[in-house]
Protein backbone atom coordinates (compact mmCIF):
# COMPACT_ATOMS: atom_id res chain seq x y z
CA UNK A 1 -6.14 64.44 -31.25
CA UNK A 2 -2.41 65.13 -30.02
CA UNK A 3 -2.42 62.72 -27.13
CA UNK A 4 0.96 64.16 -26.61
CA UNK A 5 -0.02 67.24 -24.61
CA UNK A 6 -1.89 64.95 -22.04
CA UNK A 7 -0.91 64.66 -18.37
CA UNK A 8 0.60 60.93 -18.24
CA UNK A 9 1.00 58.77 -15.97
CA UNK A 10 1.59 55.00 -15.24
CA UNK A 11 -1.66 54.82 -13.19
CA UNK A 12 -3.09 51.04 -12.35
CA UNK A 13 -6.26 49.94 -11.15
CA UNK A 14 -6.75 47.09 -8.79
CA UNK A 15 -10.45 45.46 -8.33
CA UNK A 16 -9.94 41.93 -6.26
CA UNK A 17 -12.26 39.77 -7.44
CA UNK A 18 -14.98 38.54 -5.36
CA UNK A 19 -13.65 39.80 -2.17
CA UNK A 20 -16.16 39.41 0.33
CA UNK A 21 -16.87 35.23 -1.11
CA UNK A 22 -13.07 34.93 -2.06
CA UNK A 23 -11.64 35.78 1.65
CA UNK A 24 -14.83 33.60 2.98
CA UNK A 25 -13.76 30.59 1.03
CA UNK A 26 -9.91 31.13 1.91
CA UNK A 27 -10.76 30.85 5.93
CA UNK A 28 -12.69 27.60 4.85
CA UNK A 29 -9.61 26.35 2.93
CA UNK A 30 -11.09 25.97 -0.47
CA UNK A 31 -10.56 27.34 -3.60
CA UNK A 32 -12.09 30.84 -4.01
CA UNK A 33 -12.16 30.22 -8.50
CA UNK A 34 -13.76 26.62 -7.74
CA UNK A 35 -16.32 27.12 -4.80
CA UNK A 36 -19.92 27.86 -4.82
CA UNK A 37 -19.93 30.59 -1.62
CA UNK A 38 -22.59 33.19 -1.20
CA UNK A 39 -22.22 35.88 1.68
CA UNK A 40 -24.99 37.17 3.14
CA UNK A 41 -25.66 39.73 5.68
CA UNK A 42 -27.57 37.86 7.62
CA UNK A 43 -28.24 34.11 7.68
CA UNK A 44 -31.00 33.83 9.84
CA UNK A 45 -33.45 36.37 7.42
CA UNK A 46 -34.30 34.95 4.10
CA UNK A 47 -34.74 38.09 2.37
CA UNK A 48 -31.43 38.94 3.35
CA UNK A 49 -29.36 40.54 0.48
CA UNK A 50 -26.24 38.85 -0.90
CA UNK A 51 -23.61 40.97 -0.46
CA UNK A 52 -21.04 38.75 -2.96
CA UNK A 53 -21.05 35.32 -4.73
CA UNK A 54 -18.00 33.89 -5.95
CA UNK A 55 -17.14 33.23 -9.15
CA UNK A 56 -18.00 29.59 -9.83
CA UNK A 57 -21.86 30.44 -8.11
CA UNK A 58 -22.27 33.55 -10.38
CA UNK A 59 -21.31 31.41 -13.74
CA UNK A 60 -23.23 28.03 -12.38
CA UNK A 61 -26.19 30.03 -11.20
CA UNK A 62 -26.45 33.25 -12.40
CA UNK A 63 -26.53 34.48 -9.08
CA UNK A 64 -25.83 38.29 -8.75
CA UNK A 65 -24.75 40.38 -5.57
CA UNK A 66 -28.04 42.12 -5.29
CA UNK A 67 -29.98 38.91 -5.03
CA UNK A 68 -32.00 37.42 -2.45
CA UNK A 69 -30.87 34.52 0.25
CA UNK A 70 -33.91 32.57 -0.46
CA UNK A 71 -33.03 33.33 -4.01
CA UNK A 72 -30.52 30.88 -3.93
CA UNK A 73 -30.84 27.76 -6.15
CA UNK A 74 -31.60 24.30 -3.89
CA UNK A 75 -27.76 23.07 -4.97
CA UNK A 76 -26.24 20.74 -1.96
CA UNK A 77 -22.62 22.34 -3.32
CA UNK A 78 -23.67 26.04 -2.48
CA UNK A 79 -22.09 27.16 0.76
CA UNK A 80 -23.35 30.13 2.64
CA UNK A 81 -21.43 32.38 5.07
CA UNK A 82 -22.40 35.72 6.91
CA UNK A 83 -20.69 38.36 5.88
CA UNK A 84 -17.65 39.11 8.39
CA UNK A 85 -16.85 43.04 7.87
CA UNK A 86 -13.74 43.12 10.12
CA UNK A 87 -12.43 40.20 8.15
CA UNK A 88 -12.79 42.03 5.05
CA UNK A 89 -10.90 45.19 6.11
CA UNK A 90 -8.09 43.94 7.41
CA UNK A 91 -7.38 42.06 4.49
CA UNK A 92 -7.99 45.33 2.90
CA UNK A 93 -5.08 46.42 4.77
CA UNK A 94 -2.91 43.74 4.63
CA UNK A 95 -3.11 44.64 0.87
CA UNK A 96 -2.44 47.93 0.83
CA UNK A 97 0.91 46.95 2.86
CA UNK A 98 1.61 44.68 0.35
CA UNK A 99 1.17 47.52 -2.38
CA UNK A 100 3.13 49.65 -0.08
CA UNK A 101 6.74 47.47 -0.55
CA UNK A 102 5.97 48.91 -4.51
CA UNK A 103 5.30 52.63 -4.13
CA UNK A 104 4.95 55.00 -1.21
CA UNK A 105 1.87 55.30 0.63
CA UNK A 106 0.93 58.93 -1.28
CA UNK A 107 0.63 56.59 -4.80
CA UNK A 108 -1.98 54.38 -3.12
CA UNK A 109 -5.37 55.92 -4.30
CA UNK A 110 -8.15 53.67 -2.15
CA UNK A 111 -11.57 53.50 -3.95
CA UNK A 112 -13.06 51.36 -1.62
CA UNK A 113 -12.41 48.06 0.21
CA UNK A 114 -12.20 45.99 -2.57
CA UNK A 115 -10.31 48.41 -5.08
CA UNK A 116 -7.65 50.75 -5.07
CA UNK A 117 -5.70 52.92 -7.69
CA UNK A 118 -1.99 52.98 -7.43
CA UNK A 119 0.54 54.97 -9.41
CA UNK A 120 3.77 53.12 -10.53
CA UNK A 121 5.79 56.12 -12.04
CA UNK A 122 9.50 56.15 -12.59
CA UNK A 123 9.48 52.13 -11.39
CA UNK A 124 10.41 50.29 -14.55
CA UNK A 125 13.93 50.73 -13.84
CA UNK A 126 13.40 48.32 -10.31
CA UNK A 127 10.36 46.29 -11.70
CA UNK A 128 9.64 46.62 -15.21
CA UNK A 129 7.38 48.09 -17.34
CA UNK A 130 3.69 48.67 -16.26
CA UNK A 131 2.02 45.38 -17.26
CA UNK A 132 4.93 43.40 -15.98
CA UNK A 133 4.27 45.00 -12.73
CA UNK A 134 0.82 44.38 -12.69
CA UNK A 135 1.50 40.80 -12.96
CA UNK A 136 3.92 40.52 -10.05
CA UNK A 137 1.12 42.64 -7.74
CA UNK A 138 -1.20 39.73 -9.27
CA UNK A 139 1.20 36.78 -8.00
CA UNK A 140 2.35 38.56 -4.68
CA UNK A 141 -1.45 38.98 -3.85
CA UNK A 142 -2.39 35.61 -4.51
CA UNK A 143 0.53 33.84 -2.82
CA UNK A 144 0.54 35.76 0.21
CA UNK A 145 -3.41 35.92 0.64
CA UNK A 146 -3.96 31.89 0.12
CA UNK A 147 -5.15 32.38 -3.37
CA UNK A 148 -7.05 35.98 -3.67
CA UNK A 149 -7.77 36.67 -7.39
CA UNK A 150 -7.45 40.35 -8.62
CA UNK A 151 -7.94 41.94 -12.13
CA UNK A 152 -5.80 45.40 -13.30
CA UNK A 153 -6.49 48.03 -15.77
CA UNK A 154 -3.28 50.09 -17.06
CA UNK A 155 -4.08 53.40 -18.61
CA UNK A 156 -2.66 56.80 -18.89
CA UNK A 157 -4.56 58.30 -15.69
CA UNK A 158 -7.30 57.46 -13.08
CA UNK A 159 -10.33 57.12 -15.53
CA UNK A 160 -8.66 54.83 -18.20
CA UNK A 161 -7.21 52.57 -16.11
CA UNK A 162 -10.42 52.10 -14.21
CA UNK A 163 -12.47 52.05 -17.16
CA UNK A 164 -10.50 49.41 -18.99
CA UNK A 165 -10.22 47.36 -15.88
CA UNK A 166 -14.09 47.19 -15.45
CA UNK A 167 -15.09 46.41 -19.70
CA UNK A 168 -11.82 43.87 -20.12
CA UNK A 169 -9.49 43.10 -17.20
CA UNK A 170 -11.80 41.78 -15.53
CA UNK A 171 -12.30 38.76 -17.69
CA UNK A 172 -8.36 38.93 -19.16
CA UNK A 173 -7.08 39.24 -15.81
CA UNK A 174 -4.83 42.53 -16.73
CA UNK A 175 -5.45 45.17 -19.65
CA UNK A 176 -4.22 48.75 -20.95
CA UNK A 177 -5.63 51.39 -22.26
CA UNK A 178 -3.31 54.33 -23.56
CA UNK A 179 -4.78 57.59 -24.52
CA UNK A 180 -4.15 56.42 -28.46
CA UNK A 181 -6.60 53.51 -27.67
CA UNK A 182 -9.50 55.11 -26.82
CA UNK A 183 -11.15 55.52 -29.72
CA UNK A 184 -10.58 51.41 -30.50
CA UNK A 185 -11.18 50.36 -26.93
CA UNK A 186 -14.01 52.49 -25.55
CA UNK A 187 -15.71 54.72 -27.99
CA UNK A 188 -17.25 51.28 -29.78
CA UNK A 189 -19.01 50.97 -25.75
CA UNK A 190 -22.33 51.82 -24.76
CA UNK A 191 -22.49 54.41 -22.46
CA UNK A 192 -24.29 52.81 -19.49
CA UNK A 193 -20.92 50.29 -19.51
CA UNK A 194 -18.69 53.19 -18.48
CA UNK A 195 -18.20 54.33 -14.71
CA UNK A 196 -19.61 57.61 -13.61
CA UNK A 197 -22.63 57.52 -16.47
CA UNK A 198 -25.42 55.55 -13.86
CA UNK A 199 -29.04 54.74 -15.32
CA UNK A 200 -30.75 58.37 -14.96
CA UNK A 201 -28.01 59.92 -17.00
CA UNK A 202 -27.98 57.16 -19.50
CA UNK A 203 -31.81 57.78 -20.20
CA UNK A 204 -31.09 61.65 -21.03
CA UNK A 205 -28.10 60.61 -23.15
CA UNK A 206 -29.81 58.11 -25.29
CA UNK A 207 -33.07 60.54 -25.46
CA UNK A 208 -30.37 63.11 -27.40
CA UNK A 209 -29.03 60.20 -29.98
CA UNK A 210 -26.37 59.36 -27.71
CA UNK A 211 -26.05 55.36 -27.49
CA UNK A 212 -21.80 54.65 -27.56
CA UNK A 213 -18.88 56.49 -25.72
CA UNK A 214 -18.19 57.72 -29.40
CA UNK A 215 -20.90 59.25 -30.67
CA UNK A 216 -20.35 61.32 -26.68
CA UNK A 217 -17.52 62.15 -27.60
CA UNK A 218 -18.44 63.58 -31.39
CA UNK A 219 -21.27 65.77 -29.58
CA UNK A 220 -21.39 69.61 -29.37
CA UNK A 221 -19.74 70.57 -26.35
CA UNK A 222 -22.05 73.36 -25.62
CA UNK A 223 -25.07 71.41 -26.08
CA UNK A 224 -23.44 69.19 -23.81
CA UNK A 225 -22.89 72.49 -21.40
CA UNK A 226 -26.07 73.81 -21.97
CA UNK A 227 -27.90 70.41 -20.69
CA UNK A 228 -26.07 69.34 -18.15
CA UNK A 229 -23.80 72.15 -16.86
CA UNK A 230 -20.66 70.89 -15.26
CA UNK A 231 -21.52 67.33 -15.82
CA UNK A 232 -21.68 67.85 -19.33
CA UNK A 233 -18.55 68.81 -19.93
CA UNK A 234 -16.40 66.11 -17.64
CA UNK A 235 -18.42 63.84 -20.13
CA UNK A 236 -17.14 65.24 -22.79
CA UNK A 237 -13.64 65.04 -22.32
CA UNK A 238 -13.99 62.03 -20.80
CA UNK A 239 -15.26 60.49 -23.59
CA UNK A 240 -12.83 62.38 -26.31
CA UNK A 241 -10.11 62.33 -24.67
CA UNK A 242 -10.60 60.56 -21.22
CA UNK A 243 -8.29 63.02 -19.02
């Protein structure tokens, strides 16, 4: 494929890890990376939902952010705290601010509360290339937020930076993803591992043959039209050429 005619862009993709537990165990003074914290929406209800678990309770217990409170293993160490929305906005906020000293506010893309997209064209000159401004957003976040965690993905436009920030920056802390990688980074992944493919549409997929991002992207793209209309073909070039 001749990458070369893409759109590019210096596009990266910030997810803060753990948010809701992270901020909760930063107003409690301890270590967000360390600290068993659920949040839950409602302490009083025992079917309440956790709404996040930090990472030490996740890897300890297993404990997932769609779980139950009386789910919760009988461990002395395991702190709850009720979830705090206003908390978590402004901190929101105060992040995007921070983001804003980088780029203007028209390059801050906000996904949701916890993640954002920002765009870091024509900077290298003031702050260096892409992944060396990734990791001074990483340092300025957690010094200046009493130790908030975040991961990045670097790619070429929206979709690969988010994409590569979900499968591997999330456990590397920051990753990239050029259009030249795809086929090596995400065409090896099952489909139900990539954002914007949910369970339904991973059923029909897999019912015509289609199991990995590659074998998606090898597919006729009229067939592809012909099934799923639209849809179809923003899979496709997603998957062949992820623009």
């Amino acid at each position: 494929m001749n990458y070369h005619t893409y759109p590019t862009h210096e596009v990266l993709c910030i997810d803060m890890r753990s948010f809701y537990a992270s901020i909760e165990c930063v107003k409690r003074g301890l270590d967000p990376m360390t600290t068993m914290l659920a949040v839950v929406g409602d302490k009083n209800r025992s079917g309440s939902i956790i709404l996040a678990a930090s990472p030490a309770l996740k890897q300890r217990h297993g404990v997932k952010n769609v779980s139950r409170y009386f789910e919760l293993p009988n461990d002395p160490n395991i702190q709850v705290a009720e979830a705090k929305m206003g908390d978590y906005v402004r901190v929101s906020v105060e992040i995007t601010r921070l983001l804003h000293q980088y780029v203007p506010k028209e390059a801050i893309h906000p996904y949701s509360v916890d993640e954002m997209w920002i765009t870091v064209d024509g900077l290298e000159p003031l702050y260096g290339n892409p992944e060396e401004i990734a990791q001074m957003i990483k340092e300025e976040i957690y010094d200046t937020m009493g130790g908030l965690t975040c991961a990045i993905g670097i790619g070429d436009n929206k979709f690969l930076a988010k994409v590569v920030m979900d499968l591997y920056a999330k456990k590397t802390g920051i990753a990239i993803c050029r259009y030249q990688d795809v086929e090596r980074l995400l065409w090896p992944v099952p489909i139900e591992k990539i954002w914007g493919i949910g369970h339904r549409l991973t059923v029909h997929l897999n019912r015509m043959g289609i199991i990995y991002l590659g074998q998606l992207a090898n597919y006729r793209l009229d067939r592809l039209k012909k099934r799923f209309g639209v849809i179809g073909e923003q899979l496709y070039w997603h998957a062949g050429e992820s623009i």
